[in-house]
N, C-alpha and C. Protein backbone atom coordinates (compact mmCIF):
# COMPACT_ATOMS: atom_id res chain seq x y z
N UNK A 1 181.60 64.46 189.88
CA UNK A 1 182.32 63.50 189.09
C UNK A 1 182.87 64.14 187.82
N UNK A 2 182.12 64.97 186.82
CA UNK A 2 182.84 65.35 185.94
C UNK A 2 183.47 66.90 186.23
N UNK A 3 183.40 67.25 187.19
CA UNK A 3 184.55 68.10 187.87
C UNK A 3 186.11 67.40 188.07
N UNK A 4 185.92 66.39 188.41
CA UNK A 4 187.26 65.26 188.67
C UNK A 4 188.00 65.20 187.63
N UNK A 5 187.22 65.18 186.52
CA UNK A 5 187.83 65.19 185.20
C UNK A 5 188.59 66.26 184.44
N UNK A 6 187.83 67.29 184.91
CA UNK A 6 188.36 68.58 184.36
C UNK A 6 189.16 69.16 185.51
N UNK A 7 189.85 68.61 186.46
CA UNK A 7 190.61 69.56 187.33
C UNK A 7 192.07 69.06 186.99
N UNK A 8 192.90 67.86 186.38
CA UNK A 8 193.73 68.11 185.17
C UNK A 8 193.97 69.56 184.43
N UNK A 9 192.90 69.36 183.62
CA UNK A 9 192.97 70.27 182.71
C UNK A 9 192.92 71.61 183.26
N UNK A 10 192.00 72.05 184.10
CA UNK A 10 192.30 73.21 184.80
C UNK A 10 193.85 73.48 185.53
N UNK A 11 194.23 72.42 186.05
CA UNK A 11 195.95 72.93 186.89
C UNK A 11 196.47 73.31 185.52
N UNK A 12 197.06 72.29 184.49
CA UNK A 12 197.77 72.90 183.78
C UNK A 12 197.48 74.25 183.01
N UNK A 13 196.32 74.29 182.76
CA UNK A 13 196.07 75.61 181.96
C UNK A 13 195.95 76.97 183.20
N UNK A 14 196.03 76.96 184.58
CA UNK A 14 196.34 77.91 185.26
C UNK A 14 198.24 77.90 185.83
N UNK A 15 198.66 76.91 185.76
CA UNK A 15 200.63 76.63 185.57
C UNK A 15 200.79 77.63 184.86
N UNK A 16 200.69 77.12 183.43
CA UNK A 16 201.20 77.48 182.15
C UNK A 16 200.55 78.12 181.27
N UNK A 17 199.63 78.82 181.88
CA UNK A 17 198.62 79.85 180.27
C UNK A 17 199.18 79.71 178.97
N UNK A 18 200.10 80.25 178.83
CA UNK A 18 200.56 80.94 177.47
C UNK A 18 201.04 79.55 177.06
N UNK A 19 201.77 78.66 177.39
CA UNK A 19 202.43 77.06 176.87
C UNK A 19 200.73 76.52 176.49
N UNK A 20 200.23 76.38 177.24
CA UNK A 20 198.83 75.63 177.19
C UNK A 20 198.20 76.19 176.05
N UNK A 21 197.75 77.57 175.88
CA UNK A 21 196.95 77.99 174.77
C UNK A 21 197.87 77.80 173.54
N UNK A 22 198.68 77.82 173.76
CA UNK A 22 200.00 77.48 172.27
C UNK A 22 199.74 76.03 171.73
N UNK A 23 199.41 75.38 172.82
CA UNK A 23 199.72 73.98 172.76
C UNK A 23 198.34 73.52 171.85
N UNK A 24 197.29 74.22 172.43
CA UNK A 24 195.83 73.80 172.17
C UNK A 24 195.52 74.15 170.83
N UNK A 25 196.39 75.76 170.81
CA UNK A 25 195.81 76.25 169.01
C UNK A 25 196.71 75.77 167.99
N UNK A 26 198.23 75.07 169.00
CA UNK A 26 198.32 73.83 167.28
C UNK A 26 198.00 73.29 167.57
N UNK A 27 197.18 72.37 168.32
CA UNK A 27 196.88 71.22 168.13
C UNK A 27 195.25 71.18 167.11
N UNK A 28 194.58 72.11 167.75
CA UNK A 28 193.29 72.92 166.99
C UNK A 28 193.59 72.88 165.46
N UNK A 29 194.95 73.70 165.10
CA UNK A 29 194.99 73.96 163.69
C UNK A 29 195.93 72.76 162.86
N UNK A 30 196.33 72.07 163.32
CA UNK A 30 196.71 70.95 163.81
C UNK A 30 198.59 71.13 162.91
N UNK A 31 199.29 72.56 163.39
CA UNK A 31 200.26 72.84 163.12
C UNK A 31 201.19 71.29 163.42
N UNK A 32 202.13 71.08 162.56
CA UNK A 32 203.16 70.60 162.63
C UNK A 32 204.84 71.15 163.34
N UNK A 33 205.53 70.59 164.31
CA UNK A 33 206.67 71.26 164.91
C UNK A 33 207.41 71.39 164.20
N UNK A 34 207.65 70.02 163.30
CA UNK A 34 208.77 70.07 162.14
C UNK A 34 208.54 70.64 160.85
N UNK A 35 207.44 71.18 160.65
CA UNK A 35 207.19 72.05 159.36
C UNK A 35 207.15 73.81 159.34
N UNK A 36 207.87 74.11 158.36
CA UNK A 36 207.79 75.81 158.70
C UNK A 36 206.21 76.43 158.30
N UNK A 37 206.03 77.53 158.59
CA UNK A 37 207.37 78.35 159.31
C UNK A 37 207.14 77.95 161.11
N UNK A 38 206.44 77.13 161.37
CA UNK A 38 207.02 76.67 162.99
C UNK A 38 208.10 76.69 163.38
N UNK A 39 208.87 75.29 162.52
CA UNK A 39 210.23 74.68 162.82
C UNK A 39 211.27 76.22 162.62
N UNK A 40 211.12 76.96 161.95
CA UNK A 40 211.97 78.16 162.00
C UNK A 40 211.31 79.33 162.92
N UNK A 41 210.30 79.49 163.60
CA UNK A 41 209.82 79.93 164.49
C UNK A 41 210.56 79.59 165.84
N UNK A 42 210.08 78.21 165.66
CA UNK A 42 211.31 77.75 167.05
C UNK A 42 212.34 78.06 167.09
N UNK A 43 213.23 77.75 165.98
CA UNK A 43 215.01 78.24 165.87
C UNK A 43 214.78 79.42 166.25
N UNK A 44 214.29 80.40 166.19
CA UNK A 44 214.49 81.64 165.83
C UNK A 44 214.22 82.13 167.76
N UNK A 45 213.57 81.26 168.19
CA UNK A 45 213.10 81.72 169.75
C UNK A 45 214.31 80.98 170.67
N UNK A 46 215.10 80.27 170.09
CA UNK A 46 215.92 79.34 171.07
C UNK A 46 215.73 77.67 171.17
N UNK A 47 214.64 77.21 170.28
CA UNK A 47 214.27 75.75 170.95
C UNK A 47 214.50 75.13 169.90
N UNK A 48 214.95 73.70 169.70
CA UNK A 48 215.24 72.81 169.21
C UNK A 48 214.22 72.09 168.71
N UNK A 49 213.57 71.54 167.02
CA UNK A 49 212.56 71.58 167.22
C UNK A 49 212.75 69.56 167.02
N UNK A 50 211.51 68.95 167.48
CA UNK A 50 211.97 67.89 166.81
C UNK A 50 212.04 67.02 166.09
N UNK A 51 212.86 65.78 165.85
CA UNK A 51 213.78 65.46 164.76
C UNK A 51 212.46 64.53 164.46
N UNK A 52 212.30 64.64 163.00
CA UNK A 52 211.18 63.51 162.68
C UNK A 52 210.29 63.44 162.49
N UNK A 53 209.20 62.63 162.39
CA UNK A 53 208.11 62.89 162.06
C UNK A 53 206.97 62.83 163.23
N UNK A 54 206.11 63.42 163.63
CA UNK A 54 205.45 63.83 164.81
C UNK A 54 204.14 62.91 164.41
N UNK A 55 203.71 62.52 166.03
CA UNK A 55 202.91 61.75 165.81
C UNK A 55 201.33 62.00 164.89
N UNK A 56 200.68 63.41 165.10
CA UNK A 56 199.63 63.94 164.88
C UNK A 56 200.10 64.46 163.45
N UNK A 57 201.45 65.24 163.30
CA UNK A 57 201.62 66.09 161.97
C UNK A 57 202.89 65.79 161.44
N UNK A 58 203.37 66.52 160.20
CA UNK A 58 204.27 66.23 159.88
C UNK A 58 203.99 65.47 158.05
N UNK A 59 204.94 65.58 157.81
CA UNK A 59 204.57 65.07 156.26
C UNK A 59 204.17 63.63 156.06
N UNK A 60 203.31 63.30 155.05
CA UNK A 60 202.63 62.08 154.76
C UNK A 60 203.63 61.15 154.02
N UNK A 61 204.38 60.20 154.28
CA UNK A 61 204.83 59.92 153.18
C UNK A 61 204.15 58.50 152.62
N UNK A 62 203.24 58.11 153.49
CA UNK A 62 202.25 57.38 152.41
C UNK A 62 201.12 58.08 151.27
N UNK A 63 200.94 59.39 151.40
CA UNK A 63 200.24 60.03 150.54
C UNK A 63 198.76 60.09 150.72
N UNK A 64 198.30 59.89 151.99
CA UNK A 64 197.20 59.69 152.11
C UNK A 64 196.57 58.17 151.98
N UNK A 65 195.00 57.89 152.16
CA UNK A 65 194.14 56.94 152.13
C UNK A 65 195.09 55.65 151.55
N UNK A 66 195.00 54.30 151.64
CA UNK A 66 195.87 52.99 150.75
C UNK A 66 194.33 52.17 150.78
N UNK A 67 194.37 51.36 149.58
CA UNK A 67 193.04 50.63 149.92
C UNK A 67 193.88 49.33 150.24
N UNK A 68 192.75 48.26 151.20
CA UNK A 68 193.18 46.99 150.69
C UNK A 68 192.34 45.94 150.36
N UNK A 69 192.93 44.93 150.23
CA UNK A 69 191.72 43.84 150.05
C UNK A 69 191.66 42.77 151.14
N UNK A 70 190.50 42.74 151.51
CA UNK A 70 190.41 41.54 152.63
C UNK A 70 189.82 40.33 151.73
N UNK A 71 190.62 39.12 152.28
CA UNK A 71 190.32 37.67 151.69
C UNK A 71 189.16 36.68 152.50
């Protein structure tokens, strides 16, 4: 049963090695696409990076923590 689970994860990371471990150590370091030097990493290899703000990274523009008050 928890073989079932991990054989996902095994296809793609035997597909795509090098995409997969890329994928894992930003997500690990929890790099942003649209922030440099990524986003100019990408330009610089051919890829388009993208437009916006990414779900996991990317700049805060609430600034962090908001408190509120519950009534």
């Amino acid at each position: 049963m928890f073989l079932d689970e991990l054989t996902p994860f095994v296809q793609e990371l035997t597909a795509h090695p090098v995409a997969f471990l890329g994928g894992l150590a930003s997500g690990l370091l929890r790099l942003s696409l649209s922030d440099d030097p990524v986003k100019s990493w990408l330009q610089n290899q051919g890829v388009t990076p993208p437009v916006g703000d990414s779900r996991w990274g990317g700049s805060d523009r609430n600034g962090g923590p908001q408190s509120i008050s519950i009534d």
